[in-house]
N, C-alpha and C. Protein backbone atom coordinates (compact mmCIF):
# COMPACT_ATOMS: atom_id res chain seq x y z
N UNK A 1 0.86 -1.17 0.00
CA UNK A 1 0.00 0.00 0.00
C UNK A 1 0.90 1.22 0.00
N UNK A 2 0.38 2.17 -0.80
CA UNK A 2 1.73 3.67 -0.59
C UNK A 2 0.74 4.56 -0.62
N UNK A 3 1.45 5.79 -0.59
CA UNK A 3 1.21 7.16 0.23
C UNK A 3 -0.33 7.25 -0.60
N UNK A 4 -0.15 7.47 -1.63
CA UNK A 4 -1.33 7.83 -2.09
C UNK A 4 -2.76 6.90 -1.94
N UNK A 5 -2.65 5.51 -1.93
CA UNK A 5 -3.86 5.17 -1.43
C UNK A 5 -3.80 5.23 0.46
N UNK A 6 -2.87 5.32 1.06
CA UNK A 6 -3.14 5.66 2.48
C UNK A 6 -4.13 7.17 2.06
N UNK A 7 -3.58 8.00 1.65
CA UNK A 7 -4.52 8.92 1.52
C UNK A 7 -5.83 9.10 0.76
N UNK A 8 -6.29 8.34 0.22
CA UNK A 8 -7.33 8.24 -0.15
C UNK A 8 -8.43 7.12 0.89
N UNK A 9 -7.76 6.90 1.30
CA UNK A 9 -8.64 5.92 2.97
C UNK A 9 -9.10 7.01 3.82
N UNK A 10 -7.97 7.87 4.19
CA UNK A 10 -8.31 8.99 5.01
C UNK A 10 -9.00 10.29 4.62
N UNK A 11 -9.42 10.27 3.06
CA UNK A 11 -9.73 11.55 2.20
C UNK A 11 -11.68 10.76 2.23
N UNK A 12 -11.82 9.60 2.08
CA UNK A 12 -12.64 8.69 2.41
C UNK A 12 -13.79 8.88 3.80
N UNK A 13 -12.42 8.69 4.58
CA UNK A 13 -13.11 8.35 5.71
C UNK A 13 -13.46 9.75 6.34
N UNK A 14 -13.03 10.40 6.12
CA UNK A 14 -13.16 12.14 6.39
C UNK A 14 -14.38 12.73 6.36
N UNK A 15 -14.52 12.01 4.48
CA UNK A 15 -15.96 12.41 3.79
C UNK A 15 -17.11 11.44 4.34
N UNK A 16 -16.89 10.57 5.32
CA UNK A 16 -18.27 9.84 5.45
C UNK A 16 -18.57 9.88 6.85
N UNK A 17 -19.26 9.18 6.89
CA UNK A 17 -20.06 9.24 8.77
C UNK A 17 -20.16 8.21 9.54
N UNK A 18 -18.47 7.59 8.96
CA UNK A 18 -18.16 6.41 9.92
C UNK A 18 -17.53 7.18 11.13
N UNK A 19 -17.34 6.60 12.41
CA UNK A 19 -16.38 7.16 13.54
C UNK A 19 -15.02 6.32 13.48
N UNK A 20 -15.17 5.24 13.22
CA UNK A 20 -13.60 4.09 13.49
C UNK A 20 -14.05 3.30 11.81
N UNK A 21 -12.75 2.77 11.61
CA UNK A 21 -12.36 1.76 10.46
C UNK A 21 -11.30 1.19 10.76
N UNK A 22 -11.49 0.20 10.64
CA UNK A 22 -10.07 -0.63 11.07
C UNK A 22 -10.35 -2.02 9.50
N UNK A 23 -9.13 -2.00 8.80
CA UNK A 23 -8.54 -3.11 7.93
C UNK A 23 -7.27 -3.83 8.01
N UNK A 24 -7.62 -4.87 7.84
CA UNK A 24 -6.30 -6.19 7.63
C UNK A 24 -5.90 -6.29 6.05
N UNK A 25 -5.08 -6.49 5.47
CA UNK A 25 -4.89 -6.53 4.22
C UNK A 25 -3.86 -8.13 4.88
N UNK A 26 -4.09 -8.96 3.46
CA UNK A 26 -3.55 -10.19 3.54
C UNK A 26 -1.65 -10.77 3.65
N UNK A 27 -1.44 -9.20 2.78
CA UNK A 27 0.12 -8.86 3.16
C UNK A 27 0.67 -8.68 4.15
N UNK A 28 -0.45 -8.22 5.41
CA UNK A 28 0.21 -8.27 6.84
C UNK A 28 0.17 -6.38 7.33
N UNK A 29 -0.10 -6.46 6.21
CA UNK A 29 -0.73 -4.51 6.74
C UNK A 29 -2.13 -4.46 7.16
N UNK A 30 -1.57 -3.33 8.72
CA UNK A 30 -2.75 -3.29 9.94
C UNK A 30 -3.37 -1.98 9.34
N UNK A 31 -4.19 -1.52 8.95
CA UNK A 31 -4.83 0.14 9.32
C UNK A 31 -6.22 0.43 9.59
N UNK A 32 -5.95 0.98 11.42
CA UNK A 32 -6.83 1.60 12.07
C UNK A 32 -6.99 2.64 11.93
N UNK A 33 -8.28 3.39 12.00
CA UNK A 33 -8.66 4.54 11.69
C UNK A 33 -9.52 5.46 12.69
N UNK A 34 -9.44 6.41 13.49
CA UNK A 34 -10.25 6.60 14.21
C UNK A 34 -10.67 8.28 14.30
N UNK A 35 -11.75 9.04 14.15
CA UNK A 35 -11.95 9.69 14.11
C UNK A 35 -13.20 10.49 14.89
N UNK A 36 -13.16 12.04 15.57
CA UNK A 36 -13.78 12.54 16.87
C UNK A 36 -13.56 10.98 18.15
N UNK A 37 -12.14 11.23 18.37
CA UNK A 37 -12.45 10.03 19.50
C UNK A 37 -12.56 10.39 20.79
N UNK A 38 -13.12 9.57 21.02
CA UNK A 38 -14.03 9.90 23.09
C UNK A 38 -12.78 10.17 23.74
N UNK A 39 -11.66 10.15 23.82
CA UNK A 39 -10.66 10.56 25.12
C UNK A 39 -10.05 12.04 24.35
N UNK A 40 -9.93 11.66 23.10
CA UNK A 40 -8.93 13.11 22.65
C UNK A 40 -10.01 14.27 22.49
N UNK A 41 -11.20 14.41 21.77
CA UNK A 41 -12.02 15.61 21.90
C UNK A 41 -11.79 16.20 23.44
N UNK A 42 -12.28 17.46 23.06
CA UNK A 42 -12.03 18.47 24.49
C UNK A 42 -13.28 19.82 24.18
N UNK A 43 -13.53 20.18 25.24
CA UNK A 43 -14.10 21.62 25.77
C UNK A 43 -13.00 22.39 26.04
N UNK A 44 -13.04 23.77 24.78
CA UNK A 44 -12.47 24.73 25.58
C UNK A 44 -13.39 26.14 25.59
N UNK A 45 -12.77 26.69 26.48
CA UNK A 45 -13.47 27.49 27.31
C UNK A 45 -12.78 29.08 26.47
N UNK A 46 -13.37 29.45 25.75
CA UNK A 46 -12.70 31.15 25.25
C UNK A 46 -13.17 32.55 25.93
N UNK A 47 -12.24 33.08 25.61
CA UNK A 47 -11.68 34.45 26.94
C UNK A 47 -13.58 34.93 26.87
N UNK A 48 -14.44 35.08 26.02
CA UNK A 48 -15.16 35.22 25.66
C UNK A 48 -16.76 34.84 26.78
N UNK A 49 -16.08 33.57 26.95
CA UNK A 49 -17.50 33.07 27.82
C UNK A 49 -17.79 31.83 27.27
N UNK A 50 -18.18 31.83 26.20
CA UNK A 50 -19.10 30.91 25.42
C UNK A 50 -17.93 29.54 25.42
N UNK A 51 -18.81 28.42 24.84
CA UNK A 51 -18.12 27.15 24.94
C UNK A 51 -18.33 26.63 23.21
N UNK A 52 -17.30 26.29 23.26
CA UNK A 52 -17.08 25.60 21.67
C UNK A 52 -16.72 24.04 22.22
N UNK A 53 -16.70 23.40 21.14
CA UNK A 53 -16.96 22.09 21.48
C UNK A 53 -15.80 21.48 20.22
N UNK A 54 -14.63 20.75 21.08
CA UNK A 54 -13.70 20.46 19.97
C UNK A 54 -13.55 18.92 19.56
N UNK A 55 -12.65 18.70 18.57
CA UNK A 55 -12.74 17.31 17.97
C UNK A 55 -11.26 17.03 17.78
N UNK A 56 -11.05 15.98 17.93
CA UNK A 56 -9.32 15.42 17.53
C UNK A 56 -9.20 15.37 16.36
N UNK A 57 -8.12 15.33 15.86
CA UNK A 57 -7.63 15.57 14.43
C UNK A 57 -7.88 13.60 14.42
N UNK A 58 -7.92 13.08 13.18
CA UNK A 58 -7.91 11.75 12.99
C UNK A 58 -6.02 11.11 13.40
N UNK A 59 -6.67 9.66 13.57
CA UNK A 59 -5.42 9.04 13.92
C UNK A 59 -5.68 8.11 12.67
N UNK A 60 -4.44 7.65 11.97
CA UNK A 60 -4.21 6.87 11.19
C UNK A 60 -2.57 6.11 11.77
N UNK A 61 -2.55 4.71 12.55
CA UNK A 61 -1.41 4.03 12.68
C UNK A 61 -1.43 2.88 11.76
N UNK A 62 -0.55 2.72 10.87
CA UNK A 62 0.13 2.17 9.97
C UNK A 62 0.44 1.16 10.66
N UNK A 63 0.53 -0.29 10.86
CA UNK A 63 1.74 -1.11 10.97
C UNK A 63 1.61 -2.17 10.36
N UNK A 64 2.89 -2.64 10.07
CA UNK A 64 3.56 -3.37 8.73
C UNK A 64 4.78 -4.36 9.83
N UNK A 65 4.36 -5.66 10.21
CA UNK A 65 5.62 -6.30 10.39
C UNK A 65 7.17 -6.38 9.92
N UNK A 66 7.02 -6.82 8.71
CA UNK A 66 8.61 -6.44 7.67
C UNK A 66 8.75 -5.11 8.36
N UNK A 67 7.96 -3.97 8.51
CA UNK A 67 8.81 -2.42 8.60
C UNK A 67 9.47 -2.67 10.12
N UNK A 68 8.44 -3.34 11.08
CA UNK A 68 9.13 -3.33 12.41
C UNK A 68 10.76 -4.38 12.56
N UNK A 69 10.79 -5.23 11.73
CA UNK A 69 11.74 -6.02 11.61
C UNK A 69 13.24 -5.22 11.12
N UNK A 70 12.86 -4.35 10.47
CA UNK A 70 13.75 -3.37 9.73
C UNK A 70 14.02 -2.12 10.66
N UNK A 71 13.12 -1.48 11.55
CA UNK A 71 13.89 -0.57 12.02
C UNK A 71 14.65 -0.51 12.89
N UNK A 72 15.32 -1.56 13.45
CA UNK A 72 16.49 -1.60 14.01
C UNK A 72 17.25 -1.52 13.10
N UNK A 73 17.78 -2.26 11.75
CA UNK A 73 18.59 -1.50 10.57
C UNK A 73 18.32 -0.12 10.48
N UNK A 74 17.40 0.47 10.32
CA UNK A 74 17.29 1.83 10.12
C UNK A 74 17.84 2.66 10.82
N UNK A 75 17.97 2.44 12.46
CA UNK A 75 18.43 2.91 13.14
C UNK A 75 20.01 3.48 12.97
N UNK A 76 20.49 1.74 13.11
CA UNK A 76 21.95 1.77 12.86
C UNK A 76 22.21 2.43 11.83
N UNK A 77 21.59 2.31 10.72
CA UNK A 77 22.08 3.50 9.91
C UNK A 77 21.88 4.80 9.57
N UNK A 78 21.23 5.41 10.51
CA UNK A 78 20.51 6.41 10.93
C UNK A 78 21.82 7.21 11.88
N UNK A 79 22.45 6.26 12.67
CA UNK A 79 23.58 6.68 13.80
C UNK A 79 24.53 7.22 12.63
N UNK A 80 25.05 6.26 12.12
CA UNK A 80 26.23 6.43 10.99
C UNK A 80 26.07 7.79 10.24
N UNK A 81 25.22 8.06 9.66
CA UNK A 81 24.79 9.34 8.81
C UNK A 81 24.60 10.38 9.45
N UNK A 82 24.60 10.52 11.18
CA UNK A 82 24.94 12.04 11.57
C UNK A 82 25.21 12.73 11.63
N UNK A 83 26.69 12.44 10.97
CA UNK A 83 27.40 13.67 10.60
C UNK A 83 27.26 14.47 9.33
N UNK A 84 26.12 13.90 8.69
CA UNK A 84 25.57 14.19 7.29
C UNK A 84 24.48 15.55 7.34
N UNK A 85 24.48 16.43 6.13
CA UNK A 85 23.28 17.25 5.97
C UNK A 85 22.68 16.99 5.37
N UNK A 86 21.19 17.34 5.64
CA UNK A 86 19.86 17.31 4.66
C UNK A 86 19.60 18.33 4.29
N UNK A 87 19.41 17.54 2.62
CA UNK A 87 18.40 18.92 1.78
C UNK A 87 17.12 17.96 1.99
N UNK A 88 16.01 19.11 2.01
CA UNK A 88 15.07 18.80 2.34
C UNK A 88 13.71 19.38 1.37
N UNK A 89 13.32 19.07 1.31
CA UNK A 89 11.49 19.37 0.59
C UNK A 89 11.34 20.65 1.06
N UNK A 90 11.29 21.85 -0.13
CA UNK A 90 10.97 22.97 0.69
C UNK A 90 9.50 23.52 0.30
N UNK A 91 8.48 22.19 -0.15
CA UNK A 91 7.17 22.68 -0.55
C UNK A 91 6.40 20.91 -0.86
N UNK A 92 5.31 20.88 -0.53
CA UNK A 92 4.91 19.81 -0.87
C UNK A 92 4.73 19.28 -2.75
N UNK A 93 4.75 18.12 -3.08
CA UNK A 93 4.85 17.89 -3.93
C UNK A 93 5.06 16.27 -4.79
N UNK A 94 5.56 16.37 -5.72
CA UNK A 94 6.12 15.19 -6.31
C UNK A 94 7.53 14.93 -6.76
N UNK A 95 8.32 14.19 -6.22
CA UNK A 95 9.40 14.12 -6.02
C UNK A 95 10.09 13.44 -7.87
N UNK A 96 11.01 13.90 -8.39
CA UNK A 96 11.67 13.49 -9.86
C UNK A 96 12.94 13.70 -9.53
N UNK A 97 13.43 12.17 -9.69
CA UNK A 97 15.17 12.31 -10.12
C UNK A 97 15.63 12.67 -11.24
N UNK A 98 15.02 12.82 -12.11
CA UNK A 98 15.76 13.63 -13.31
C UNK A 98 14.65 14.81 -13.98
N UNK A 99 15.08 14.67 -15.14
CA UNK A 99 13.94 15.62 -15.91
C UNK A 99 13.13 15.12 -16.60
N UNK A 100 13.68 14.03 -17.24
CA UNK A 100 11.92 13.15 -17.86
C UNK A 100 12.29 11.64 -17.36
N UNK A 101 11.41 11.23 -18.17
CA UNK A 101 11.48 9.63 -17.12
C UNK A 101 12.80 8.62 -18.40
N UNK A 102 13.22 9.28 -19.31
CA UNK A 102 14.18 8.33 -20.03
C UNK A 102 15.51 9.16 -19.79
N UNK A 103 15.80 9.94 -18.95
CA UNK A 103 16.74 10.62 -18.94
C UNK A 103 17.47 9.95 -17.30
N UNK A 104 18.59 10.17 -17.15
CA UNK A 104 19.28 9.49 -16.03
C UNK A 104 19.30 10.97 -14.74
N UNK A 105 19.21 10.39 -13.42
CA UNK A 105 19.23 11.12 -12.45
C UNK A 105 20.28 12.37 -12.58
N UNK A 106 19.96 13.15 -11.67
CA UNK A 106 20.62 14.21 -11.55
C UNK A 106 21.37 14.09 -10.48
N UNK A 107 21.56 13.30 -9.71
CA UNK A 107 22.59 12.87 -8.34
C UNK A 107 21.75 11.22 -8.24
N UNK A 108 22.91 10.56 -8.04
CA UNK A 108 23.07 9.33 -7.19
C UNK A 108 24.00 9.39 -6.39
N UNK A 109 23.94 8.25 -4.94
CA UNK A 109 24.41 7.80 -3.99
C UNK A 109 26.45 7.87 -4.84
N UNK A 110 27.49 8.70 -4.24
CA UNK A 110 28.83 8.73 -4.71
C UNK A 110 29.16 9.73 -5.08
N UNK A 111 27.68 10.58 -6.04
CA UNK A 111 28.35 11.58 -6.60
C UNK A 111 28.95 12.91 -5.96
N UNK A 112 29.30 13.78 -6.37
CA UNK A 112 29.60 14.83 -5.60
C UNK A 112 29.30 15.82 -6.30
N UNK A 113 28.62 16.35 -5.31
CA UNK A 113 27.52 17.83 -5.62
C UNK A 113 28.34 19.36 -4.69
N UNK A 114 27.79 20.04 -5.77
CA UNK A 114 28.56 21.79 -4.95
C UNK A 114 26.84 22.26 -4.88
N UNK A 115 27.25 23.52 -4.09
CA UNK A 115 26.17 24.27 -3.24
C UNK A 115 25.25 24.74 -4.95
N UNK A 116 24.45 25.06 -5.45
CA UNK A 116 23.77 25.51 -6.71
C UNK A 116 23.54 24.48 -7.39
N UNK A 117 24.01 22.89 -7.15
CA UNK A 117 23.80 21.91 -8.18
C UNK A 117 22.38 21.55 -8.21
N UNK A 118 21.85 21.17 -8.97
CA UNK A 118 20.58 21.02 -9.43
C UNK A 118 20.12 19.19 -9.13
N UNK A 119 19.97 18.85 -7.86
CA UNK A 119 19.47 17.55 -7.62
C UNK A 119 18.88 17.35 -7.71
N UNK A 120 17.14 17.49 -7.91
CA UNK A 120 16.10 16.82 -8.44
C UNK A 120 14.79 18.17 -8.40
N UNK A 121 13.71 17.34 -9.00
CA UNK A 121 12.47 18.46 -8.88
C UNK A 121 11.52 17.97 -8.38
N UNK A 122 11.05 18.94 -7.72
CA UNK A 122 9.51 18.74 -6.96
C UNK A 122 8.49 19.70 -7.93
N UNK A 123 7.47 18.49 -8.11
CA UNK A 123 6.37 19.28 -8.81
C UNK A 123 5.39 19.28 -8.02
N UNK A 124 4.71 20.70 -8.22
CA UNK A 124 3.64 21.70 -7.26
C UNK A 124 2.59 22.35 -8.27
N UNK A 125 1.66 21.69 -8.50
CA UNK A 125 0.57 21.77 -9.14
C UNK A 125 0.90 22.57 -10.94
N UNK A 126 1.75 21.40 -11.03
CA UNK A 126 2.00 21.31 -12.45
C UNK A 126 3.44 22.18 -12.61
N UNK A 127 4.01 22.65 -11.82
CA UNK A 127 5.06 23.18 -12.32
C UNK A 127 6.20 22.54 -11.41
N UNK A 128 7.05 22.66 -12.28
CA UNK A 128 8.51 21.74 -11.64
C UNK A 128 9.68 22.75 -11.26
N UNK A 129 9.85 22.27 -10.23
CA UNK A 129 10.27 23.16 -9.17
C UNK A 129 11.88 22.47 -9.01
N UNK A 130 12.72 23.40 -9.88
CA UNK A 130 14.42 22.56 -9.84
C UNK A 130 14.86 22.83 -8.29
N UNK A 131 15.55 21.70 -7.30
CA UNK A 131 15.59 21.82 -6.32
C UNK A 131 17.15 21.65 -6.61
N UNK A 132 17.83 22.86 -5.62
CA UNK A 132 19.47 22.90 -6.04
C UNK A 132 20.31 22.24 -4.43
N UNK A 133 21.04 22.04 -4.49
CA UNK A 133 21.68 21.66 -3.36
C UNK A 133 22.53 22.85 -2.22
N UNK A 134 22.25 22.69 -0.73
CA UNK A 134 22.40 23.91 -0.10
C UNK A 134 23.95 23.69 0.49
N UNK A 135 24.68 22.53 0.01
CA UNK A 135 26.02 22.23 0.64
C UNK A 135 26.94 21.61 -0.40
N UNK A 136 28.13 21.85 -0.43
CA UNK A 136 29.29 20.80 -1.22
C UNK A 136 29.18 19.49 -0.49
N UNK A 137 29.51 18.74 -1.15
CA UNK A 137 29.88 17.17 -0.74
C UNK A 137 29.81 16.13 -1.52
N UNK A 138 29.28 14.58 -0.70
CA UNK A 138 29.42 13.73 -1.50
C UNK A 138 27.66 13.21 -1.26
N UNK A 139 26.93 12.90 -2.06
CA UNK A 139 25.76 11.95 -2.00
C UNK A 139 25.74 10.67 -0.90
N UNK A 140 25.28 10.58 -0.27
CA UNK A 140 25.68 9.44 0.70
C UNK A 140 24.14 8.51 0.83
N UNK A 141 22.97 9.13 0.36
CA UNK A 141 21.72 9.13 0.32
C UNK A 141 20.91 9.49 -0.30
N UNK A 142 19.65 8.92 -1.38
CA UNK A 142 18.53 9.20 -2.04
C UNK A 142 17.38 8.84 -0.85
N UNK A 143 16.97 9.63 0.01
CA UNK A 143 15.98 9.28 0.88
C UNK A 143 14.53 9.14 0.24
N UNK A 144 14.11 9.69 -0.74
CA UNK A 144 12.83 9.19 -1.54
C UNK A 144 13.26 8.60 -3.04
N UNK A 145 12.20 8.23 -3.25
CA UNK A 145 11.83 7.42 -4.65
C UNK A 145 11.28 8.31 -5.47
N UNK A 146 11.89 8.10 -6.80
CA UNK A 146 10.94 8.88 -8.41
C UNK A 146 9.81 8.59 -7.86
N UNK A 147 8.91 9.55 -8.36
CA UNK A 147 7.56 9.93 -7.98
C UNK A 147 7.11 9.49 -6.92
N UNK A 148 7.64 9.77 -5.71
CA UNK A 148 6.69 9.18 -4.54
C UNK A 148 6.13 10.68 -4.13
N UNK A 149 5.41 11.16 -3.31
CA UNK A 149 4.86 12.84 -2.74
C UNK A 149 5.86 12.95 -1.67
N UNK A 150 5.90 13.80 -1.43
CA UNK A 150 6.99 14.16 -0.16
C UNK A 150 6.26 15.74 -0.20
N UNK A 151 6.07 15.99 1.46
CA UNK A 151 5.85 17.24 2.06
C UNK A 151 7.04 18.16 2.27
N UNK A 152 6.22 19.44 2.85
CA UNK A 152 7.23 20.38 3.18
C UNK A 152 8.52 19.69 4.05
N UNK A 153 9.44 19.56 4.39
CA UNK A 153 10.59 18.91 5.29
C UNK A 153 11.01 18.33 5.56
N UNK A 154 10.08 17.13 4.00
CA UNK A 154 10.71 16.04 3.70
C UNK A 154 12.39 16.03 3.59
N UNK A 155 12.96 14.59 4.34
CA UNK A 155 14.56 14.53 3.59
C UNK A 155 14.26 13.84 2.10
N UNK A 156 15.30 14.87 1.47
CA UNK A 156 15.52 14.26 0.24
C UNK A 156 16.68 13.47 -0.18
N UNK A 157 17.69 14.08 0.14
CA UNK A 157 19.13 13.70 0.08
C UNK A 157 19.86 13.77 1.46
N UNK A 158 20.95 13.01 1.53
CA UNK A 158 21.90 13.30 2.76
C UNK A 158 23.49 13.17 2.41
N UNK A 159 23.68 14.53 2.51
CA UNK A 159 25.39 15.24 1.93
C UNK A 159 26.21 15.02 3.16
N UNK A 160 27.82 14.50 2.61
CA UNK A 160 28.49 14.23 4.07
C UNK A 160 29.46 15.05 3.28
């Protein structure tokens, strides 16, 4: 399952007048869904007097066995790469390693990039947005995939 049908479960469940959803998928993916839930809603009280009546933002927890098996790797290599910088997503969007899809990336994992180099584009409602690199170094990391979405502060790359 990826980003975009997770979000269309929750674009779903938003629009209808269920309170909870919970699915098993046969691959071993859990997703619960819960929305206005009885402990997180709250009363608050404004300088005003009057009482508004609030609601929790929805919970969506993901879990995926294989992912829990893996993030102890993640970790460890998570330690190792600290001394590394991120460029990061500076707008939501769609993530492109190159410029069309028969053309070869604009950075892979080795290469070495200066501060203005042109590492990949994020597209933002149709326009492609050349994303340049904010440090010299070496590529040590492609943290997303051709076309996956990545938000504002997403990591994209990690420069050592």
């Amino acid at each position: 399952m990826d980003y975009k049908d997770i979000k269309k479960l929750i674009e779903d469940m938003g629009n209808s007048n269920l309170d909870s959803l919970e699915i098993e998928f046969p691959d071993g993916i859990k997703i619960s869904m819960t929305k206005n839930g009885r402990n997180r809603g709250g009363v608050t009280q404004p300088y005003g007097g009057s009482v508004i009546e609030g609601s929790a933002p929805m919970t969506v927890p993901v879990v995926q066995e294989q992912q829990e098996k893996s993030l102890a790797n993640v970790q460890v290599q998570s330690n190792r790469n600290d001394d590394c910088k991120v460029i990061k997503s500076p707008m939501v969007g769609t993530f492109y390693a190159s410029s069309s899809p028969d053309k070869e990336p604009f950075v892979k994992v080795g290469d070495r990039v200066h501060k203005g180099d042109v590492v990949c584009i994020v597209e933002a409602m149709k326009l492609m947005n050349e994303i340049e690199s904010e440090f010299d170094g070496e590529v040590v990391e492609v943290c997303v995939k051709n076309d996956d979405m990545v938000e504002y502060g997403t990591p994209l790359f990690k420069i050592r």
